[in-house]
Every structure is written in C-alpha cells, then in structure tokens.
Protein backbone atom coordinates (compact mmCIF):
# COMPACT_ATOMS: atom_id res chain seq x y z
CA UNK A 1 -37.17 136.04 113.55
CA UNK A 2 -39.59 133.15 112.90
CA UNK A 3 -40.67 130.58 115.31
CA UNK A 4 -38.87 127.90 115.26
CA UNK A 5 -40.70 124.31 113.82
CA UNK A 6 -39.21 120.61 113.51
CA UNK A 7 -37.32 119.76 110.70
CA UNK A 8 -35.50 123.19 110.56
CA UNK A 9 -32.08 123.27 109.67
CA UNK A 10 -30.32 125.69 112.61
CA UNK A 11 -27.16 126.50 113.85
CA UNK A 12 -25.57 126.96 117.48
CA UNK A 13 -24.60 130.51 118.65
CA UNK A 14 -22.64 129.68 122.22
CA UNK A 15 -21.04 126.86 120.37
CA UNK A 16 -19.49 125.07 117.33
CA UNK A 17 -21.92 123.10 115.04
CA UNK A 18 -25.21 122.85 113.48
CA UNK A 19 -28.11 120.27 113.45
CA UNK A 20 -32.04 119.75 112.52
CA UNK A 21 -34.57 120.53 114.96
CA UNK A 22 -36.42 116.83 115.94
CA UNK A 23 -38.92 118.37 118.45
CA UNK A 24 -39.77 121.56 120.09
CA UNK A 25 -41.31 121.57 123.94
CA UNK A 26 -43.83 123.46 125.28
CA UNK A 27 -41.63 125.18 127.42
CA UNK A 28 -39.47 126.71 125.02
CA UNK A 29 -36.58 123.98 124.77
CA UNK A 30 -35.43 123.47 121.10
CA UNK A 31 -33.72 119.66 120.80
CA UNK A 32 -31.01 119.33 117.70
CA UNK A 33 -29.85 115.80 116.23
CA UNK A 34 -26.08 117.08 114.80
CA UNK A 35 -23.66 115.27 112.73
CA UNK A 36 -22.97 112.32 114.78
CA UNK A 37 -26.67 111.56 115.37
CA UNK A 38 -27.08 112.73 119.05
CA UNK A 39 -29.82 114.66 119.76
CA UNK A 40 -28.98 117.72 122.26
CA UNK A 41 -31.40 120.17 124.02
CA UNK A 42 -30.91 123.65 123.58
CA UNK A 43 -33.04 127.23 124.89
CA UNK A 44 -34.80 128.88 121.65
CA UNK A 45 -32.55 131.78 121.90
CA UNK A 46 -29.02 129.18 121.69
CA UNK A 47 -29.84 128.54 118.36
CA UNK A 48 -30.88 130.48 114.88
CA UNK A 49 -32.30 128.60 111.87
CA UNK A 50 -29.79 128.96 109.04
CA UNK A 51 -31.88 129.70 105.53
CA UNK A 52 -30.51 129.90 102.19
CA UNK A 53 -28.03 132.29 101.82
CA UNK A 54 -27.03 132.87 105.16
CA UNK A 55 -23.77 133.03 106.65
CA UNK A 56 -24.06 133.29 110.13
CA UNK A 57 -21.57 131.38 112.06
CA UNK A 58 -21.36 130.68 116.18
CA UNK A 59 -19.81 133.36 118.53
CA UNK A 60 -17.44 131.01 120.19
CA UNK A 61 -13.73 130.96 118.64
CA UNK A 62 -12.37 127.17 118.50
CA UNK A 63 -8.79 126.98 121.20
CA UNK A 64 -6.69 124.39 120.60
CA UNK A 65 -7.01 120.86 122.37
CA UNK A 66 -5.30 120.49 125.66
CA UNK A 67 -5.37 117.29 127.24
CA UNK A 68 -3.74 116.97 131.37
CA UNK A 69 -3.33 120.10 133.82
CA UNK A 70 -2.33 123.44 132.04
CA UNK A 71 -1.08 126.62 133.24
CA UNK A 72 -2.64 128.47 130.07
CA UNK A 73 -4.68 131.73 130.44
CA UNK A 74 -8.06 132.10 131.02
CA UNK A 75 -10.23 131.31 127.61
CA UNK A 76 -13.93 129.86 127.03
CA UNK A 77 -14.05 125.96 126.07
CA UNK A 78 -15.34 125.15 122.72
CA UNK A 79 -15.66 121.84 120.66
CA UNK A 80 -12.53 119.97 119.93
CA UNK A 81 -12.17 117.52 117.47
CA UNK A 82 -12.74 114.18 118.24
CA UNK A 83 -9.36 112.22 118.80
CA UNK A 84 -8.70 109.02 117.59
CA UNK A 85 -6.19 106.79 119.87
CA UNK A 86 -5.74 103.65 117.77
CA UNK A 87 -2.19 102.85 119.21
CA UNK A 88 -4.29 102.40 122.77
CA UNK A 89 -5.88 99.58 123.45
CA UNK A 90 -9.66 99.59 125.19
CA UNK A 91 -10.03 98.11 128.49
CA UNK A 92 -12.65 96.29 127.61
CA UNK A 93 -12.67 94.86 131.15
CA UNK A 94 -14.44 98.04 132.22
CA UNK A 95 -17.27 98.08 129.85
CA UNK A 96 -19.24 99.92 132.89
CA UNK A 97 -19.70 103.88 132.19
CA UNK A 98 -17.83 105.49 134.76
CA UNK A 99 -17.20 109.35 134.77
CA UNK A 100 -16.40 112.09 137.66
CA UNK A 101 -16.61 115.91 136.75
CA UNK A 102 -13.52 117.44 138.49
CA UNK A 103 -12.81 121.28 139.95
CA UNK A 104 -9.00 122.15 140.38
CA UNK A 105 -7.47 125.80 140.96
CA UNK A 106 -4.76 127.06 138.79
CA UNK A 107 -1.54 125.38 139.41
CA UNK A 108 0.81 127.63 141.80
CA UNK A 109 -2.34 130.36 142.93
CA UNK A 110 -3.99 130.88 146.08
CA UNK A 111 -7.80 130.41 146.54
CA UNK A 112 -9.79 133.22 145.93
CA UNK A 113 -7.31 134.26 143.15
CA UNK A 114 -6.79 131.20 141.42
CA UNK A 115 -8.59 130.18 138.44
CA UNK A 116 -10.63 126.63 138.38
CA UNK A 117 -10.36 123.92 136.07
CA UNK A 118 -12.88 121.62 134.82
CA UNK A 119 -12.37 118.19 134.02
CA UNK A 120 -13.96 115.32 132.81
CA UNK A 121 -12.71 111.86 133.60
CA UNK A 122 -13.85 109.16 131.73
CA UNK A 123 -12.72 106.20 133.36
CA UNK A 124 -13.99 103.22 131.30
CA UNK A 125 -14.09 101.58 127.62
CA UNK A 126 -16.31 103.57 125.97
CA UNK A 127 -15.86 107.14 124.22
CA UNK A 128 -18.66 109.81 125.80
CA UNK A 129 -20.29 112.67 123.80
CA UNK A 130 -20.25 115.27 126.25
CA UNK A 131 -22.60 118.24 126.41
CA UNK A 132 -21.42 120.51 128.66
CA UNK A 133 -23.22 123.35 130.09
CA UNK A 134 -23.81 125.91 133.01
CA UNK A 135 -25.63 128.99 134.11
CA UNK A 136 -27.89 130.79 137.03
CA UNK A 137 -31.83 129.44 137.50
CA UNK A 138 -33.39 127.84 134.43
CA UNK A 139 -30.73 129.90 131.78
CA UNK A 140 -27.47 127.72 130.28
CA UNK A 141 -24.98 128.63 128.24
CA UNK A 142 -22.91 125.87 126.70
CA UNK A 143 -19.21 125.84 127.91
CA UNK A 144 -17.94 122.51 126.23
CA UNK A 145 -19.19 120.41 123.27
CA UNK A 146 -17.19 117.43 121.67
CA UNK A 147 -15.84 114.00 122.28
CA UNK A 148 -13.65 112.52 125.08
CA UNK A 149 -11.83 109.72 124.52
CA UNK A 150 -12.12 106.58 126.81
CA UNK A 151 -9.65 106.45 129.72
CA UNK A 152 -8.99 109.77 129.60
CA UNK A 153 -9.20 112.95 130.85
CA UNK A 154 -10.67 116.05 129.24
CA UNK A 155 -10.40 119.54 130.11
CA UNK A 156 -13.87 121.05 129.94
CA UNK A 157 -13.51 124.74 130.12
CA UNK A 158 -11.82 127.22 132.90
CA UNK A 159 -13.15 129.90 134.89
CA UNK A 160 -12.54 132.76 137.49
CA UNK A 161 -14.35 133.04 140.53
CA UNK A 162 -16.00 135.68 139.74
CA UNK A 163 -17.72 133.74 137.45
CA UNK A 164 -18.36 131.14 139.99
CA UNK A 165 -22.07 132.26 140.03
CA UNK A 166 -22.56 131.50 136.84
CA UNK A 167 -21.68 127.54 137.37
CA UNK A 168 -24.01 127.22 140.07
CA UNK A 169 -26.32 124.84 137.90
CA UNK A 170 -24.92 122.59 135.82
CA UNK A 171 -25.47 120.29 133.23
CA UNK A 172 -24.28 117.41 131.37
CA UNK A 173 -25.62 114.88 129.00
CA UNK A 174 -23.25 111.91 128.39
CA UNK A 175 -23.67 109.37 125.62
CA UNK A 176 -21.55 106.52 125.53
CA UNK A 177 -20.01 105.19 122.16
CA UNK A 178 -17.33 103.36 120.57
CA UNK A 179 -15.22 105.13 117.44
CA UNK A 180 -15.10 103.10 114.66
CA UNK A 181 -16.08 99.98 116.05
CA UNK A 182 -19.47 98.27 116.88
CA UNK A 183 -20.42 98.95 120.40
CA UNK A 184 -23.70 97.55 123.03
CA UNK A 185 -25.96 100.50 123.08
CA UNK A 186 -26.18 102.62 126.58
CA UNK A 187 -28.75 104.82 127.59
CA UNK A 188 -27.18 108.62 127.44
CA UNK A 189 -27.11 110.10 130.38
CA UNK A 190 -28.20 113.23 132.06
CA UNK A 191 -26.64 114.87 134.81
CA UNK A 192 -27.62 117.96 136.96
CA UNK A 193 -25.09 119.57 139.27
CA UNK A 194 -25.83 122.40 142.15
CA UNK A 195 -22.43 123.58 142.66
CA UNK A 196 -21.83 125.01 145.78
CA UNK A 197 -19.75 127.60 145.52
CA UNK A 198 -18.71 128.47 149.23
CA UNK A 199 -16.63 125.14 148.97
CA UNK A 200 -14.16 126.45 146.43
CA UNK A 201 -12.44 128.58 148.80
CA UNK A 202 -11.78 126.43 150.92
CA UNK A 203 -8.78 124.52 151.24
CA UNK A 204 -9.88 121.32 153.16
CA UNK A 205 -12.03 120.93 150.28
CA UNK A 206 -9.78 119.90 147.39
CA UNK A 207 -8.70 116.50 148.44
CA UNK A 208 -6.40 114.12 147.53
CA UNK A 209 -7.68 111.68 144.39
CA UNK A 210 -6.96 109.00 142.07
CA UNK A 211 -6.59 110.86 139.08
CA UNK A 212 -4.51 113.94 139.50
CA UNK A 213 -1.52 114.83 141.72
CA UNK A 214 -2.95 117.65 143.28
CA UNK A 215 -6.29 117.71 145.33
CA UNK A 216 -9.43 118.30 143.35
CA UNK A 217 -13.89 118.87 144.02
CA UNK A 218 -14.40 115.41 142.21
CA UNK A 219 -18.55 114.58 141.76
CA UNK A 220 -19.06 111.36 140.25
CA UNK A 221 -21.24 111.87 137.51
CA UNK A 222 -21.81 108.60 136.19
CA UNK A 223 -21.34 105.39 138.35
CA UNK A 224 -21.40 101.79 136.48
CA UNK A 225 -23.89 103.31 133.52
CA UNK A 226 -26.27 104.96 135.75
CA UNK A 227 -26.28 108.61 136.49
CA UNK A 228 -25.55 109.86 140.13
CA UNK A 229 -28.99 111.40 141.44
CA UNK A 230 -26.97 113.65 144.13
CA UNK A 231 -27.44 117.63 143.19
CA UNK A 232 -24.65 119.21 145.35
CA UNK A 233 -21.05 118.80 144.87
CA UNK A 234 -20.18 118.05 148.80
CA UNK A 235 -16.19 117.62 148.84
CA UNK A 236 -16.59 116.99 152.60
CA UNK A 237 -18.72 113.47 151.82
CA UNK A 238 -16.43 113.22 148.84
CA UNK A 239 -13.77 112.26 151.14
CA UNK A 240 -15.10 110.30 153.17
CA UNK A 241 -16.18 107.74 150.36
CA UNK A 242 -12.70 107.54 148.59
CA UNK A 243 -11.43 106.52 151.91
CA UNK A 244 -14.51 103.86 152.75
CA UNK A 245 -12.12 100.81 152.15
CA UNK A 246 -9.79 102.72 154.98
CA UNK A 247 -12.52 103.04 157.32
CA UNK A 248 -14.13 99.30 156.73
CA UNK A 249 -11.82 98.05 159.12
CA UNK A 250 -11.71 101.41 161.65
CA UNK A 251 -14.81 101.31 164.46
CA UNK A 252 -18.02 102.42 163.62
CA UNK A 253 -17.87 106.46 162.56
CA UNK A 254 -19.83 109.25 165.34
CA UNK A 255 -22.90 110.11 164.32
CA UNK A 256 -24.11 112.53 162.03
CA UNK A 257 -24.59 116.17 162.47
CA UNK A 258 -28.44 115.76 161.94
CA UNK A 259 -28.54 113.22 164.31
CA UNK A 260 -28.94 109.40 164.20
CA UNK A 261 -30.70 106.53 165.87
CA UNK A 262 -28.92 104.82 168.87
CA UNK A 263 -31.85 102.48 170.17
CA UNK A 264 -34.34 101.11 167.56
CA UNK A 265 -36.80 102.78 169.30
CA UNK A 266 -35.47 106.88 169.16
CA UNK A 267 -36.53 109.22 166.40
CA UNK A 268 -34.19 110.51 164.48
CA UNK A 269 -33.18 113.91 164.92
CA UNK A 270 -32.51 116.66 162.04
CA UNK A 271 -31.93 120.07 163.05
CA UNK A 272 -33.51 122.44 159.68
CA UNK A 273 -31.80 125.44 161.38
CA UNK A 274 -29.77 126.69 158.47
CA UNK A 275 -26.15 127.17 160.56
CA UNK A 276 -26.34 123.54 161.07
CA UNK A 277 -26.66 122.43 157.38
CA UNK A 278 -24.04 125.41 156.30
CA UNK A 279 -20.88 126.79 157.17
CA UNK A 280 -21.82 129.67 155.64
CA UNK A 281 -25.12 131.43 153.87
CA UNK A 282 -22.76 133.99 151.96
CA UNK A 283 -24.49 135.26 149.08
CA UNK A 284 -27.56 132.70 149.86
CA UNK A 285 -30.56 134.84 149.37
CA UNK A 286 -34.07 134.28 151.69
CA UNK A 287 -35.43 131.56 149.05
CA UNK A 288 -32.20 129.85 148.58
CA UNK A 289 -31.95 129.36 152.19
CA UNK A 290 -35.57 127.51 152.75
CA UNK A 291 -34.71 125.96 149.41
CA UNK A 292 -31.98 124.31 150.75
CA UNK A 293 -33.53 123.56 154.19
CA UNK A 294 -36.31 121.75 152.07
CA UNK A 295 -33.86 119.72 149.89
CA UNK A 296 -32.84 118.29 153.64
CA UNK A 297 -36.22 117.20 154.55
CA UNK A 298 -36.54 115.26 151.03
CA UNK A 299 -33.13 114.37 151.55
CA UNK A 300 -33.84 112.64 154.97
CA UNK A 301 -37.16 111.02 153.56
CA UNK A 302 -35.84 109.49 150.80
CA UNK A 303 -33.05 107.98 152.68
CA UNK A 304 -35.89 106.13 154.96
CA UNK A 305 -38.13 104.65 152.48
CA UNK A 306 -37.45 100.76 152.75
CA UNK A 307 -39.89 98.48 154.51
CA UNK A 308 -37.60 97.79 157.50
CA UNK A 309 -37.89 101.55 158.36
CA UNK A 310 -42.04 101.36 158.52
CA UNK A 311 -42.89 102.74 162.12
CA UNK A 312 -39.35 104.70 161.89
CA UNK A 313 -39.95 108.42 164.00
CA UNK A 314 -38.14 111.59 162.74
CA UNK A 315 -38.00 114.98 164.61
CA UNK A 316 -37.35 117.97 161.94
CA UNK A 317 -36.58 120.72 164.40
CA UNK A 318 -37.41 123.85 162.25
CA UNK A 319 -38.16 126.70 164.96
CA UNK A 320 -40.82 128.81 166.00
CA UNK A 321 -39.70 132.24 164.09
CA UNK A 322 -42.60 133.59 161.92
CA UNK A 323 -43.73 130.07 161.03
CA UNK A 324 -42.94 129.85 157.36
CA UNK A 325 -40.26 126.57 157.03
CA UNK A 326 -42.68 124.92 159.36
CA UNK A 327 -45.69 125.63 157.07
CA UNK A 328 -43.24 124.28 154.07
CA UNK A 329 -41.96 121.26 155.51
CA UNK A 330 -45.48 120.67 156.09
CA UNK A 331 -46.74 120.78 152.42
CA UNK A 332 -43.79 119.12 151.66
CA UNK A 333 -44.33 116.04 153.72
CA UNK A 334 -48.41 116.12 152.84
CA UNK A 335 -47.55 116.46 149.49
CA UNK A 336 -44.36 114.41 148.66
CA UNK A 337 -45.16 111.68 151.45
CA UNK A 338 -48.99 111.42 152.35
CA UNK A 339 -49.18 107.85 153.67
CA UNK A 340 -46.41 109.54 156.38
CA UNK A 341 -48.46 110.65 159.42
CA UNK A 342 -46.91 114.31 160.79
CA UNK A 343 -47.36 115.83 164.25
CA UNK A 344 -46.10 118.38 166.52
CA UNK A 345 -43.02 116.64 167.97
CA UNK A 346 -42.54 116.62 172.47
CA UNK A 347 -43.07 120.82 174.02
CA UNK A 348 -41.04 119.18 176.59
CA UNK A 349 -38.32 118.06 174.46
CA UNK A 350 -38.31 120.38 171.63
CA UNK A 351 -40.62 123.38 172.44
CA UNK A 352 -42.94 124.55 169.69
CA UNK A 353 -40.36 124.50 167.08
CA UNK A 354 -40.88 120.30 165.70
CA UNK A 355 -43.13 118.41 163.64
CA UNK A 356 -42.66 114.73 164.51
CA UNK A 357 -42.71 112.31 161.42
CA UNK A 358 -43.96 108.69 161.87
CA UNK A 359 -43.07 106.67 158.54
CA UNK A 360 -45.83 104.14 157.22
C-alpha cells in the first residue's frame, strides 16, 4: 500500500465515513477534514486511501440510535446520524461549552459482571462533534463518531470489563456548533482521559449526580469552553466537588492524605510511597507504578506555582529502596522546575528517604 500524501481522498476502517488528508505528521498521525468540515486525527493504519474503482467500505456495522439508559446487549458504537430537534428550543442562556463524559454499569448487574456505559452529556447551547476514541499506550481505536445534540445526552459506546484495559487512555476532540443556524466560533477541544480502572469495581465510586438516577464515574470534560487539564478519572474528588456548595458552610475539611501546611512556616508533606497514592496496584506494572508516583510530584508542583507560595518548603518522602524514584523525582524537579532549589530533606525527621523542595 502506498504512503499516504495530503490531498488524498481516504476512507475510515474502525469507523463510518471518509475525508481528504490536510496534513500528515512526522510521527505517523494522518489528520482527515470529512463532510462537515472538521478536521480529525487518525493513526496511518485507521485509514486506507480509496482510488478509483475501489469499494472498500469501514469494518464497523452502523446500530441504531439510542438516546437515555438502555438495557440492550453488548455492541460497538458507531456514527449516528445527526438529529435535528427543531421543536426544542436552545438555551441560549448557557452559551458556555459544558460537557462531562459519564461511566454507568448495566442497569440491574453487579460490579465485576456488569457491563459499563458511556455517556456524553452536553449540557449547554451548542451541538458538539464528538470524536470518540480509546486504546492501551500510544494505539486508539475509534469507539464513537457523530453529532450530539445540545442539552442532551448521548450514549457513546458500551463495554465489558474485560475490555476495561483497553479504555485506559482516552480521547476526545469536541467541536462546538450550531445546526442550521449561525453560531460564535469556539475553539474545538481536546481531551485526554487516564481511566483508572481499579475504580470501576468499586461501589463507593459511582455516586449520586445531576444527570441520571443512578450513580455514575462523571469527568468533566469541558468546563465553560475550556478543556479540563486533569488526566485521571478520580470519582473519590468527583464527589467531593458536586457537594462543594454543601460543604461551603460545614468547617474547614481535615487535611489531605499527602499532607498539608498548618503554620505558614511547615513544609508540606507528600508521601511518594505508592500504598499511599493507591488503594490498590492490581495489574499496575513496575513503570506504571513510578509513572504514577511522578505524575504526583508534577501534580504537587503545579499546584504551588503562584507568587504567594515563593519560599514555600515541600518534603517528597520517596524511600531509600534501591534509589531509583529518588533519582527520578530528581530529574524531574531539575528538569521541569530548575529555578526550584532541591535538597536532602531532615535524617532526623525523615531518614535518608526525602528530598526537601524550596520553591523560588
């Protein structure tokens, strides 16, 4: 099969539809303007250029739409056709792009046998392109591709948990519109999402929401046109920010698990030791693990970057053992944050296990 060069005319094999290629990157992504003029991004091996003659078609067999919770069997999410809702009117009082991508088991299963459900909820005035689109590492494979409505909500695709691996990465590009009718312009937007898939068997992690009766994984996605930077879909945090307007009048919460300044002058404490940050490391391999412990330490940075925290001391407690997180949090910090100045932390507070952090 030939490269594959701008201009060509190709088609999609995990999904439904076609497009030209506007640009090919040096690392082997292939980016498609379709019919409605978005441009998606695609690996070389998603797509196949059609030539003359040809009459190769996508893999993917088109369901019916279903709008709302389902009890339907198991089946792969392709592109529905775009609805038009004329007899509804916009809320045009919410002309700020808000949308949450939403994980809910099978109605009447247990976890662990259930099936989950993807949603997307589109809660504003606008209609959203959605590309949809999961897999392991660097490899996707397109699960939904269409059009949902605004105010609405969409069901994306559904999944077993054995195949809960292969949503550990996920994707989604978002571009606002309006059908039919002129529109302001809004910067698409695109979304990654590390899934973490010890929370779906837990119960305590489905909880109660605003847009379905039963208790859902909701990540906000999109939040008044600008795309949520968090990578991890944390139900527990989840919680506690749809009930913030409970707790604005409750006393101030405990402290965090990694720690938190009483007096001005006391470092912060974060403990790196991997049984703190997890309930669990099933199926967490060596690389994962210090991956994860790193994403902390960038974590905790980034959250003390504002002038009032200049001077500010944190303690990353990372252990002795056979030295490697310490020699990574180290090129982390030199490399990521060199105006920070980086030391071993107290022996007589922490042992050898601590690099002390001083923020300039």
């Amino acid at each position: 099969m030939s490269a594959i060069r701008k201009g060509d005319h190709v088609r999609f094999l995990n999904s439904v539809g076609d497009g030209v290629v506007t640009r090919v990157t040096a690392d082997g992504k292939v980016f498609v303007r379709d019919e409605t003029g978005f441009e998606l991004p695609f690996f070389a091996n998603e797509v196949v250029v059609v030539e003359e003659g040809s009459t190769i078609v996508p893999k993917v067999q088109t369901p019916s739409k279903t709008s709302g919770r389902h009890d339907s069997a198991h089946a792969p999410a392709a592109e529905p056709a775009p609805q038009h809702r004329d007899d509804r009117k916009r809320p045009m009082d919410r002309d700020k792009v808000n949308a949450y991508l939403c994980y809910l088991p099978e109605v009447g299963q247990n976890l662990g046998d259930a099936a989950y459900e993807v949603y997307l909820v589109n809660d504003s005035a606008y209609d959203l392109s959605v590309f949809y689109s999961s897999g392991r590492d660097d490899r996707r494979q397109v699960r939904y591709r269409g059009t949902v409505p605004f105010d609405s909500i969409e069901l994306l695709e559904t999944f077993t948990p054995q195949e809960l691996n292969d949503r550990a990465r996920t994707s989604l590009v978002l571009t606002p519109f309006m059908q039919d009718s002129p529109f302001p312009r809004k910067e698409p937007a695109i979304v990654e999402v590390k899934v973490e898939g010890t929370k779906f068997f837990k119960k305590n992690a489905f909880v109660p929401n605003d847009f379905f009766d039963d208790d859902a994984i909701i990540y906000p996605v999109v939040r008044d046109d600008r795309p949520v930077p968090v990578k991890k879909v944390n139900a527990e945090k989840l919680a506690e920010a749809m009930m913030e307007k409970e707790k604005a009048a409750a006393p101030a919460p405990k402290r965090r698990r990694e720690g938190a300044r009483i007096r001005h002058n006391d470092p912060l404490v974060v403990d790196l030791h991997i049984e703190e940050l997890l309930d669990t490391t099933a199926g967490m391999g060596h690389k994962e693990i210090l991956d994860y412990q790193l994403e902390e330490v960038r974590k905790v940075m980034e959250a003390h970057r504002k002038p009032q925290d200049k001077g500010m001391q944190i303690v990353f407690i990372h252990g002795k053992g056979n030295g490697v997180l310490r020699q990574q949090v180290l090129a982390l910090l030199r490399r990521e944050y060199p105006r920070s100045e980086t030391r071993d932390a107290s022996f007589q507070e922490y042992g050898f296990g601590a690099t002390l952090v001083t923020i300039r």
